[in-house]
N, C-alpha and C. Protein backbone atom coordinates (compact mmCIF):
# COMPACT_ATOMS: atom_id res chain seq x y z
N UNK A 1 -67.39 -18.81 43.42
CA UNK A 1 -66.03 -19.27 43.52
C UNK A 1 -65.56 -19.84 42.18
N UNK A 2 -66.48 -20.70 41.77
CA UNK A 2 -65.99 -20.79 40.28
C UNK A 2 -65.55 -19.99 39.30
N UNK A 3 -66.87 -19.06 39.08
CA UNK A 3 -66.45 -17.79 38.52
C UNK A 3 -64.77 -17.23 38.81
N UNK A 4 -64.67 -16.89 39.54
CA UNK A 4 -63.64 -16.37 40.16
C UNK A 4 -62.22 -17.17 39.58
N UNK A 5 -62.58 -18.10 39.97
CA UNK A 5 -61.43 -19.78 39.69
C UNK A 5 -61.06 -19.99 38.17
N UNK A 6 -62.23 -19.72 37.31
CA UNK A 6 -62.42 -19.89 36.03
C UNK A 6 -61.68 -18.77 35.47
N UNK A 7 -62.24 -17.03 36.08
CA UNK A 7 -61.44 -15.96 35.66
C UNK A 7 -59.90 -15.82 35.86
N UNK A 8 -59.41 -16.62 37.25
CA UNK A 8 -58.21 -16.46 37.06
C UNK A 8 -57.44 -17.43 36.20
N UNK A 9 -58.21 -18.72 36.05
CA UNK A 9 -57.44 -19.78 34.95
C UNK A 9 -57.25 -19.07 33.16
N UNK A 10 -58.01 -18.14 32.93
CA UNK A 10 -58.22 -17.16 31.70
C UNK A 10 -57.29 -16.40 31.82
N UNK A 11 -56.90 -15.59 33.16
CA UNK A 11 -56.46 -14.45 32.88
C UNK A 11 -54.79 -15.08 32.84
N UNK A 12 -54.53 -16.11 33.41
CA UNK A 12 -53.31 -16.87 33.75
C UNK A 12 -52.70 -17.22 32.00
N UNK A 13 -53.91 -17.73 31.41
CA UNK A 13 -53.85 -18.29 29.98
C UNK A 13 -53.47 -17.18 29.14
N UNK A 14 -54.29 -15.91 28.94
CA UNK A 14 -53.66 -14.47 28.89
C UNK A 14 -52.24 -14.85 28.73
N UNK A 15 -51.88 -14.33 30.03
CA UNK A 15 -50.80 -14.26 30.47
C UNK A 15 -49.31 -14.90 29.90
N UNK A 16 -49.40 -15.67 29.63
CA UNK A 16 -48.51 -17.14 29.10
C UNK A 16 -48.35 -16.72 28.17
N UNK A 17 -49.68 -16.79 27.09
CA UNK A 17 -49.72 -16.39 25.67
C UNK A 17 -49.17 -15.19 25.67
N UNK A 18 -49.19 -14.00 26.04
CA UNK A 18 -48.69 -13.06 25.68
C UNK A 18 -47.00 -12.90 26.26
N UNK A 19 -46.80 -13.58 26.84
CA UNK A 19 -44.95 -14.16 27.47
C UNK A 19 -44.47 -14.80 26.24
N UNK A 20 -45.15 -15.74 25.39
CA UNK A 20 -45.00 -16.71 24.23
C UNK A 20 -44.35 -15.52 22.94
N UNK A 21 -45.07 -14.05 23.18
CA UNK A 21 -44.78 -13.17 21.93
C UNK A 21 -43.76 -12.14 22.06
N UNK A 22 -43.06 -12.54 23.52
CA UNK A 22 -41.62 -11.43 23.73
C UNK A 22 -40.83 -12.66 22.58
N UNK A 23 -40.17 -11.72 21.69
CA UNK A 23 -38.84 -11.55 20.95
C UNK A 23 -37.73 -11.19 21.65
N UNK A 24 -36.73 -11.80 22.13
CA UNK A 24 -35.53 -11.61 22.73
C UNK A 24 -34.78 -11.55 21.51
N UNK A 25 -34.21 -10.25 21.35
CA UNK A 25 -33.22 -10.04 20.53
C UNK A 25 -31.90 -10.11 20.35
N UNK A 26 -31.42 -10.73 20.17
CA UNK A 26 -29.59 -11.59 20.48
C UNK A 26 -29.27 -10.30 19.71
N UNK A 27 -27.85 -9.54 20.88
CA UNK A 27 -27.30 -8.64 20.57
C UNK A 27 -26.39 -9.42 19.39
N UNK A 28 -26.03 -8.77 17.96
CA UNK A 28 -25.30 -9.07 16.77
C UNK A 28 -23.75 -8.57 17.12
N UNK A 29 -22.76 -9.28 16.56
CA UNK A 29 -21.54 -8.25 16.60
C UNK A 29 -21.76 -7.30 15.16
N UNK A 30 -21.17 -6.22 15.51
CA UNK A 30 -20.83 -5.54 14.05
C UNK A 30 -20.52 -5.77 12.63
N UNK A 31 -21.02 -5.60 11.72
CA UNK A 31 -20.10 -5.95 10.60
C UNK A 31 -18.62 -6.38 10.38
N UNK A 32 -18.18 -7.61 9.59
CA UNK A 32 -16.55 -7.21 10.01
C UNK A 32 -15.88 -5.70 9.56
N UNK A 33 -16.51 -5.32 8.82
CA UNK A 33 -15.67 -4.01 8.39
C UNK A 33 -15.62 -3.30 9.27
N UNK A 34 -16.63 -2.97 10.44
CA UNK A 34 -16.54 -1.86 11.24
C UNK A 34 -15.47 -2.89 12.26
N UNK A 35 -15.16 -4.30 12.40
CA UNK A 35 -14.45 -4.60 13.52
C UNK A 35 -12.61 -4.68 13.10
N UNK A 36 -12.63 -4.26 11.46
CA UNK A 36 -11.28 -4.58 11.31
C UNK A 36 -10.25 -3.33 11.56
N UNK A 37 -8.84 -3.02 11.81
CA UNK A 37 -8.46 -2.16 11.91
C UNK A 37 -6.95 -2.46 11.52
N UNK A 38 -6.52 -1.64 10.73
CA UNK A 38 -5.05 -1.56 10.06
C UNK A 38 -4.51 -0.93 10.85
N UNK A 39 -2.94 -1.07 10.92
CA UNK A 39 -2.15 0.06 11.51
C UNK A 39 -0.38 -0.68 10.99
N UNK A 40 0.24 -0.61 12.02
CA UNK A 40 2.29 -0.91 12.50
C UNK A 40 2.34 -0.35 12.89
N UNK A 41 3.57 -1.13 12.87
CA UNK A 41 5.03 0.03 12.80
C UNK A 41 5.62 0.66 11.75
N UNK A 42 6.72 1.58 11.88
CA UNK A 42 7.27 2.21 11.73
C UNK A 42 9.06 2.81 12.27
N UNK A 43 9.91 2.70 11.62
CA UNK A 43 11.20 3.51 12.33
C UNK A 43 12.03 3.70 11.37
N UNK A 44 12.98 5.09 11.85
CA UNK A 44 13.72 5.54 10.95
C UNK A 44 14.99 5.51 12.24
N UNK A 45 16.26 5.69 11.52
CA UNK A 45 17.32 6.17 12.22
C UNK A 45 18.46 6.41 11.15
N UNK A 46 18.96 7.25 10.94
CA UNK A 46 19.82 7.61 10.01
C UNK A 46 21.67 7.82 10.56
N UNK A 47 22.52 8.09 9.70
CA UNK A 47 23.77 8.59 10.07
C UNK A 47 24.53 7.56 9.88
N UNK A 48 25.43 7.12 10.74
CA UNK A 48 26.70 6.10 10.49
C UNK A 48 25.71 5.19 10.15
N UNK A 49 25.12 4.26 11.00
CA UNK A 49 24.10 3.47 10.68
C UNK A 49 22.68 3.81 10.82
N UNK A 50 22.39 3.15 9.40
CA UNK A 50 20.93 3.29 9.17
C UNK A 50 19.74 2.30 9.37
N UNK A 51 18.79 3.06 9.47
CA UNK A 51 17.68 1.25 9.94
C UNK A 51 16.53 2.59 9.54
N UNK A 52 16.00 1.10 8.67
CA UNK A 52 14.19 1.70 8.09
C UNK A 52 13.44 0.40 8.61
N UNK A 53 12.28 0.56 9.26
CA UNK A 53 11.05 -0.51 9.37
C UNK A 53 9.87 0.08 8.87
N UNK A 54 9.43 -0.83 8.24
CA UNK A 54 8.08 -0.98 7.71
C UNK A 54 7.36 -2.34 8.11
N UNK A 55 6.04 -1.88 9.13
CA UNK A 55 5.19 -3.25 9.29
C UNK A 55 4.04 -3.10 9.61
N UNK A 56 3.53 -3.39 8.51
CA UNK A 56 1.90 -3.08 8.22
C UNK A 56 1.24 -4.34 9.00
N UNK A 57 0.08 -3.52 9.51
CA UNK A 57 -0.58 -4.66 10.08
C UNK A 57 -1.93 -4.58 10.13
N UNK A 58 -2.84 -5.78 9.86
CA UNK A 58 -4.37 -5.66 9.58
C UNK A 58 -4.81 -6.67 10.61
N UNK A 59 -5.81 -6.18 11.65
CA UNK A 59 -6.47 -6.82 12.68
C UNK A 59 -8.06 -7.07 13.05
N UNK A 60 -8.36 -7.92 13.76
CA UNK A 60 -10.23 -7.86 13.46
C UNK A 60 -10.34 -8.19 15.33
N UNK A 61 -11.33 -7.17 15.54
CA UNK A 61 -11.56 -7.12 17.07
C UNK A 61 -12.84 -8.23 17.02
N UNK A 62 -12.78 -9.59 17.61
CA UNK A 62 -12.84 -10.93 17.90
C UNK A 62 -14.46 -10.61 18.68
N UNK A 63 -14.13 -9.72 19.50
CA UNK A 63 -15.20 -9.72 21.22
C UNK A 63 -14.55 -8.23 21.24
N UNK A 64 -15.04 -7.46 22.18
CA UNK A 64 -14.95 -6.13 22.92
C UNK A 64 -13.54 -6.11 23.52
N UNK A 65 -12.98 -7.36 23.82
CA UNK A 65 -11.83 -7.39 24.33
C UNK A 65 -10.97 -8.10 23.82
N UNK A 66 -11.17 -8.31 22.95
CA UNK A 66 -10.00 -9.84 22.28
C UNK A 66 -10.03 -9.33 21.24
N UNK A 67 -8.67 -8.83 20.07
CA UNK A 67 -8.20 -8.74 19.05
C UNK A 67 -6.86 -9.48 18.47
N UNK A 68 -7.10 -10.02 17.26
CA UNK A 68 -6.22 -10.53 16.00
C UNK A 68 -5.49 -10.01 15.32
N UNK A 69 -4.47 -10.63 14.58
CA UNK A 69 -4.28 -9.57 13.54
C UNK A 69 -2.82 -10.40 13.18
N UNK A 70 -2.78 -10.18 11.75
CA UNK A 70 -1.42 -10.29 11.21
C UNK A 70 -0.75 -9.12 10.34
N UNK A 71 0.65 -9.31 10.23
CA UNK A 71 1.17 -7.78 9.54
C UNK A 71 3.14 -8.96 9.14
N UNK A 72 3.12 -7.92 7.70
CA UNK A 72 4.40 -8.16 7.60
C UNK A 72 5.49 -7.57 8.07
N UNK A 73 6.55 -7.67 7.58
CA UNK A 73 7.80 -7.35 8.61
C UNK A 73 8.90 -6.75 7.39
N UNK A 74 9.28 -5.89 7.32
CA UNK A 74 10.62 -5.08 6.37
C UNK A 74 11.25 -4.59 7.46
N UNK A 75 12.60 -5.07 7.05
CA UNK A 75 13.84 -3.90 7.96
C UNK A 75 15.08 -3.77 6.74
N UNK A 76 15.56 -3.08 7.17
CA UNK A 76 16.93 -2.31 6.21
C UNK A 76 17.96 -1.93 6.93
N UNK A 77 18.78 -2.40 7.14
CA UNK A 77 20.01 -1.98 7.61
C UNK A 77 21.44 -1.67 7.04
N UNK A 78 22.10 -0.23 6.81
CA UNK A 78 23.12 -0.51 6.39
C UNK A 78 23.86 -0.05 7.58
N UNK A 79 25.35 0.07 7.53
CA UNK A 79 26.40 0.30 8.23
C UNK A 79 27.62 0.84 8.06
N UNK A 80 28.04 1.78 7.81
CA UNK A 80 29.19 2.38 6.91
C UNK A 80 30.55 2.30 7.77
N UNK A 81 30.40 2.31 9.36
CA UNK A 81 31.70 1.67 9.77
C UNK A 81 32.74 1.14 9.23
N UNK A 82 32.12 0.06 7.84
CA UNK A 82 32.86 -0.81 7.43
C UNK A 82 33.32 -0.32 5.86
N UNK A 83 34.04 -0.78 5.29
CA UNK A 83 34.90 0.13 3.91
C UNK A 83 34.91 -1.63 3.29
N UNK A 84 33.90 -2.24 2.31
CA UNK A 84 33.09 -1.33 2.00
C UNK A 84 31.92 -1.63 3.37
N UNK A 85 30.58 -0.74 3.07
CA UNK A 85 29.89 -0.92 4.06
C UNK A 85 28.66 -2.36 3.91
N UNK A 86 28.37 -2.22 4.97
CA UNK A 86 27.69 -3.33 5.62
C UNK A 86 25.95 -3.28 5.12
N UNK A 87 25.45 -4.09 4.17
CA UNK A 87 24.23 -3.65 3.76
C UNK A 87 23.18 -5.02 3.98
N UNK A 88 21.88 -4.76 5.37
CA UNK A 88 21.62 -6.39 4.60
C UNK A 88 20.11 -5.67 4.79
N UNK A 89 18.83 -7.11 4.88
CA UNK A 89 17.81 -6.60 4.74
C UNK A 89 16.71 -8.10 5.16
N UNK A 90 15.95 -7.65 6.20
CA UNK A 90 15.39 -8.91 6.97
C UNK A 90 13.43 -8.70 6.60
N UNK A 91 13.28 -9.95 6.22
CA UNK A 91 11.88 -9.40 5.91
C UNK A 91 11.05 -10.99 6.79
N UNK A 92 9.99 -10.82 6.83
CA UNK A 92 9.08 -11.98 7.56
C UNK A 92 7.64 -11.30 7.83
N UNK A 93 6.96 -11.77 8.76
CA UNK A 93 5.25 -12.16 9.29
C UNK A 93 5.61 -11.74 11.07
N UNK A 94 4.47 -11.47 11.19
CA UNK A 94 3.92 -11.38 13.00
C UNK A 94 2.58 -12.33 12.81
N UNK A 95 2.19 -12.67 13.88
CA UNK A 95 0.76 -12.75 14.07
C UNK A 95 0.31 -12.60 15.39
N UNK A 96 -0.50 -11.59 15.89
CA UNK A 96 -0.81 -11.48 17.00
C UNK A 96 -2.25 -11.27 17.77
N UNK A 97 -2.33 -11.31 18.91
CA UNK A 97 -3.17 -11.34 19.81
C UNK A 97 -3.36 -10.72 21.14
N UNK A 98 -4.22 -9.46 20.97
CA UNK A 98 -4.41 -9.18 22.09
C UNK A 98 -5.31 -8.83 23.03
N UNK A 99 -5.44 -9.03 24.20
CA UNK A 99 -6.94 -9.23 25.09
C UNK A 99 -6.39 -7.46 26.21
N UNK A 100 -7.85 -6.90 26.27
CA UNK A 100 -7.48 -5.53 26.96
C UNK A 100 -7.98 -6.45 28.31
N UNK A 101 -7.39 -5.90 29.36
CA UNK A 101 -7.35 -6.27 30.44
C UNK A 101 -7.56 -5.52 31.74
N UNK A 102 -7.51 -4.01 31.69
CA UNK A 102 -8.66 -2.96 32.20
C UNK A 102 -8.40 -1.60 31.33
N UNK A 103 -9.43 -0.91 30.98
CA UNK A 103 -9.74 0.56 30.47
C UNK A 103 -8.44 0.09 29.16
N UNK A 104 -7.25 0.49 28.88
CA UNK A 104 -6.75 0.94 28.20
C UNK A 104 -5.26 0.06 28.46
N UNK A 105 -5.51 -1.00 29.23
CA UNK A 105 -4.20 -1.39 29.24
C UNK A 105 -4.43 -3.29 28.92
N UNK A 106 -3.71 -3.68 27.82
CA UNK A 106 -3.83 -4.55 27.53
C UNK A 106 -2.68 -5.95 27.57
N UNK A 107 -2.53 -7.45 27.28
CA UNK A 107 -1.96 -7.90 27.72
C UNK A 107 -1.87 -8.61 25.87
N UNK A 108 -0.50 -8.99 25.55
CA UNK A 108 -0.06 -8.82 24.35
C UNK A 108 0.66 -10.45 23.56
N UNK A 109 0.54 -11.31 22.68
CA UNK A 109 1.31 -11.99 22.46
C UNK A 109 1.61 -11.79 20.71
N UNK A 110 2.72 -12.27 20.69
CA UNK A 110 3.21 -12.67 19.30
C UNK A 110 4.37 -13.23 18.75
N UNK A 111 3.60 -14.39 17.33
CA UNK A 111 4.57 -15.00 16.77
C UNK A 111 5.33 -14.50 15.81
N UNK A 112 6.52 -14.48 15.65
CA UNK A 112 7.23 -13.66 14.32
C UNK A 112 8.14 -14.78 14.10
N UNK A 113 8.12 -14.29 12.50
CA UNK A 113 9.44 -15.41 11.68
C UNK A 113 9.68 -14.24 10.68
N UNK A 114 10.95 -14.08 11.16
CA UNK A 114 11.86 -13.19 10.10
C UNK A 114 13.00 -14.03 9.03
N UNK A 115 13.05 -13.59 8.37
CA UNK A 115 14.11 -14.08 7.32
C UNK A 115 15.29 -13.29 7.35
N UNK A 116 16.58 -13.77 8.31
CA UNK A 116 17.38 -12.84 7.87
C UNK A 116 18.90 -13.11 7.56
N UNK A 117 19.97 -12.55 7.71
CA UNK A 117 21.00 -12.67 7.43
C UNK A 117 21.88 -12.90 9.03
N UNK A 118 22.06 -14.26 9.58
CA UNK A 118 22.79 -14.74 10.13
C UNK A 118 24.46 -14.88 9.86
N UNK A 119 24.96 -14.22 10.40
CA UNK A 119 26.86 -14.24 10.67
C UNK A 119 27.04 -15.26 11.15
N UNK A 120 28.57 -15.31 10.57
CA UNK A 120 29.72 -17.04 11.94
C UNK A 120 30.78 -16.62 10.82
N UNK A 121 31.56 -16.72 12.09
CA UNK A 121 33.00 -16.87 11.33
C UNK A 121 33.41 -17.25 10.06
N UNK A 122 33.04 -18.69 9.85
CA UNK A 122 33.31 -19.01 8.05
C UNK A 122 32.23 -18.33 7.25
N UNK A 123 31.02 -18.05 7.36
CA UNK A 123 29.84 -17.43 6.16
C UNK A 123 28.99 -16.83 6.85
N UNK A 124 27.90 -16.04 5.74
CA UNK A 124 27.03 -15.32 5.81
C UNK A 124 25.55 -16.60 5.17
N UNK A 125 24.87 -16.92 6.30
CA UNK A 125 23.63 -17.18 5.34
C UNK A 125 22.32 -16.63 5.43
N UNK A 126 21.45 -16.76 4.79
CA UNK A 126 19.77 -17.05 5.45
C UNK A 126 19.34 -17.74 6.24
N UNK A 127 18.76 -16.83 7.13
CA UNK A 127 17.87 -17.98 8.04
C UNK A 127 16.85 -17.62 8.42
N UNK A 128 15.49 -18.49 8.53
CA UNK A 128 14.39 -18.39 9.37
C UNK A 128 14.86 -18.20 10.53
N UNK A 129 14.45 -16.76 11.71
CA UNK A 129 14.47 -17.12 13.46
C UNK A 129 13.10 -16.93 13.44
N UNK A 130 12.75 -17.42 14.68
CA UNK A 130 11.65 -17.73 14.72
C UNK A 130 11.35 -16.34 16.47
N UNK A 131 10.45 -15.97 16.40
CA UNK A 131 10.23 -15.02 17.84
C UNK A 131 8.86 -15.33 18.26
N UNK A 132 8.78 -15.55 19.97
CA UNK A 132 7.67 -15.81 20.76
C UNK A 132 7.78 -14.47 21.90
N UNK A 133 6.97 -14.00 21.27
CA UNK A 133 6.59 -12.89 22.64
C UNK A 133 5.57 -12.80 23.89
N UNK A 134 5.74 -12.22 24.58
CA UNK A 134 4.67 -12.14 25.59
C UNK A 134 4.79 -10.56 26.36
N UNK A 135 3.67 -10.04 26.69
CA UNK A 135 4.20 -8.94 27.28
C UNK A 135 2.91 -8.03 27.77
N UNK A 136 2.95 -6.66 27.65
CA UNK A 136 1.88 -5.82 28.24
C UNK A 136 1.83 -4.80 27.84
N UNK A 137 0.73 -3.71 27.80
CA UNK A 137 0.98 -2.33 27.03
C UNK A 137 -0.17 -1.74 26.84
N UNK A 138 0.26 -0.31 26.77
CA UNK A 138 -1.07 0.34 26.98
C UNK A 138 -1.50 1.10 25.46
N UNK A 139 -2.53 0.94 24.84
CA UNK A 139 -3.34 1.61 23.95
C UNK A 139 -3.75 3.45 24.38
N UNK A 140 -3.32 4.84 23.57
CA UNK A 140 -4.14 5.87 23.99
C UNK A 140 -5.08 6.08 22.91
N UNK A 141 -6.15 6.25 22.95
CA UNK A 141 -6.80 6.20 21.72
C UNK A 141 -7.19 7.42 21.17
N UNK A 142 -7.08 7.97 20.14
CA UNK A 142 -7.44 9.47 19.71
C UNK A 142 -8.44 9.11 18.01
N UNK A 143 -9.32 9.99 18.02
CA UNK A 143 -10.57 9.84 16.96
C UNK A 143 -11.63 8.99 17.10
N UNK A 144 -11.72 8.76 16.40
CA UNK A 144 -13.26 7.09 16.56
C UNK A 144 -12.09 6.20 16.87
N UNK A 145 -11.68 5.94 16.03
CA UNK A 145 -11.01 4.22 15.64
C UNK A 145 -9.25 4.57 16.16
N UNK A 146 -8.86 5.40 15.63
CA UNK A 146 -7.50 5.85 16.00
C UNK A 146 -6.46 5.93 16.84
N UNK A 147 -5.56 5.24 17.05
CA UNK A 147 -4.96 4.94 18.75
C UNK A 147 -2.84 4.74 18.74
N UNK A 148 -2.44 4.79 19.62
CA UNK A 148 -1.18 4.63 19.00
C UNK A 148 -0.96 3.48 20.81
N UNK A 149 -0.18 2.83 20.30
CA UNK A 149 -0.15 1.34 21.39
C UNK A 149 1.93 1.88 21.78
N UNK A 150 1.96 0.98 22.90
CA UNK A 150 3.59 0.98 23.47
C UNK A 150 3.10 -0.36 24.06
N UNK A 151 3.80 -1.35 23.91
CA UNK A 151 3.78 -2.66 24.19
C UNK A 151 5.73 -3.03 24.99
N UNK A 152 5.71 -3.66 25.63
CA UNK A 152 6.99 -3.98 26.56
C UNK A 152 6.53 -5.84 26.16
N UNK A 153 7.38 -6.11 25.24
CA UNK A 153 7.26 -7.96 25.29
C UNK A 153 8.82 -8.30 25.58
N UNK A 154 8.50 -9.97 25.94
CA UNK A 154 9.89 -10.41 26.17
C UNK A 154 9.66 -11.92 24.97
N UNK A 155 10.97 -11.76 24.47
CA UNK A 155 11.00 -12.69 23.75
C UNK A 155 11.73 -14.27 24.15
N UNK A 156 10.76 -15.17 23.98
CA UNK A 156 10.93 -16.64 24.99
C UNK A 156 11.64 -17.45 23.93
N UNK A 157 12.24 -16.85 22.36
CA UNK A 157 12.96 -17.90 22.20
C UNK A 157 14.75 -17.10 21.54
N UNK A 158 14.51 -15.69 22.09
CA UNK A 158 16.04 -15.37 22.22
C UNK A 158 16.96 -15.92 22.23
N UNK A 159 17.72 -15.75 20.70
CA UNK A 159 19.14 -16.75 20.51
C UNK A 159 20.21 -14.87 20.06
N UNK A 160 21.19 -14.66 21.27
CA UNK A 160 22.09 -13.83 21.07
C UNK A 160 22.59 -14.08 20.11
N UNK A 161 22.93 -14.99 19.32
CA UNK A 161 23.62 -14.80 17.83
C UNK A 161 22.67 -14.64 16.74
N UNK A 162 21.31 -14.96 16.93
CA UNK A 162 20.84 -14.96 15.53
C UNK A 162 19.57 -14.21 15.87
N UNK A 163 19.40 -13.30 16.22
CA UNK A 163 17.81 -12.82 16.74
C UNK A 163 18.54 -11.05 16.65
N UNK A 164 17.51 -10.88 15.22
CA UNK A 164 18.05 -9.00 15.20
C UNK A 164 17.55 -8.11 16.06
N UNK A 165 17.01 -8.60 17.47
CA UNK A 165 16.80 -7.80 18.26
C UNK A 165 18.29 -8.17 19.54
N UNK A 166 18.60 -6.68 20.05
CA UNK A 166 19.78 -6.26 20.55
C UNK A 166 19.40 -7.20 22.10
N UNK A 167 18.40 -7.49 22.59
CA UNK A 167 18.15 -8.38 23.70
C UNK A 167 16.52 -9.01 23.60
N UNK A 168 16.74 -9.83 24.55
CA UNK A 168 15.22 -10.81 24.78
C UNK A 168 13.94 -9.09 24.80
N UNK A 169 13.88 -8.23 25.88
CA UNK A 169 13.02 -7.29 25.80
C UNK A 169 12.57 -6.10 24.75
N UNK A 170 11.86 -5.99 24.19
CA UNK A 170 11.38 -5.48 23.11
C UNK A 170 10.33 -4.56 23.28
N UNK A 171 10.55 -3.54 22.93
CA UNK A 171 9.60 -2.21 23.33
C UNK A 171 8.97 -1.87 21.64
N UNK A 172 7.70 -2.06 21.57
CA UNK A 172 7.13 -1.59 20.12
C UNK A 172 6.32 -0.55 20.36
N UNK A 173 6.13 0.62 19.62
CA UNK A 173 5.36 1.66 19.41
C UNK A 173 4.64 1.27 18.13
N UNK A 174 3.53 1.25 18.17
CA UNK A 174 2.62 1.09 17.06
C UNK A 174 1.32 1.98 17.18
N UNK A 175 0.31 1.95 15.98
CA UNK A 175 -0.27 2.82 15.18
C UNK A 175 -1.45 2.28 14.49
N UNK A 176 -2.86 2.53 15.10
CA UNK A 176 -3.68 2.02 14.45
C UNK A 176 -4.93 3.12 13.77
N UNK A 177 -5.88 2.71 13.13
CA UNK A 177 -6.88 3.70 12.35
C UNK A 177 -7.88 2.40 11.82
């Protein structure tokens, strides 16, 4: 019985010790380079009135589901309605955030401060507006990295006189690689 008692207190000791030499390997995230990803917007519209956007944007995927990112903001607008015509030009920042929320459809926020050209009756000035979005949208993704997004946000600090978007809801098509 000893024997026996003794062999299993050995083989137990074994045992332990060799539990002591598993290496659990903590999964790493990726390099940031493989997690960062550029893209915008983009728009053209030509004729009586014209509008160009340019808005580059550089982002870093956080977790599997949570992405960052900031991008600047160019717009151009002229207007020939008017004799002479109507020329101005709004530039600013985004910064955003977004968490996917199943397969391909994700849930969206962002801050923007544009610089632009505010109207009123007596003058024309500059102004900071400031934009808070919230919203939803789906990513299709084409290549490795490659994807083009449609996002539906509503904007929570909509001022009808000074906000160069035509209402609070805002539909963006964007473009990543």
């Amino acid at each position: 019985m000893k024997k026996a008692l003794l062999s299993l207190l050995l083989l137990l000791t074994c045992f332990s010790f060799a539990n002591a030499q598993i290496d659990y390997v903590k999964e790493e995230k990726p390099p940031l380079k493989d997690r960062l990803f550029f893209g915008g917007n983009f728009g053209l519209s030509f004729g009586t009135f014209t509008y160009i956007e340019v808005s580059p944007t550089v982002g870093v995927m956080v977790t599997p589901k949570f992405s960052t990112g900031l991008g600047v903001v160019y717009q151009y607008y002229e207007d020939k309605r008017f004799d002479p015509k109507l020329t101005s030009s709004t530039y600013g920042f985004r910064w955003f955030g977004r968490y996917n929320i199943y397969k391909n459809f994700f849930l969206r926020g962002e801050v923007e401060g544009l610089n632009l050209e505010v109207y009123n009756v007596r003058e024309t000035k500059r102004e900071w507006v400031p934009g808070v979005f919230l919203g939803a949208g789906y990513f299709q993704p084409f290549g490795k990295r490659g994807g083009v997004s449609v996002s539906v946000l509503y904007n929570f600090t909509y001022d009808e006189f000074k906000s160069p978007y035509s209402d609070p809801y805002v539909i963006r098509v964007g473009f990543a690689i």
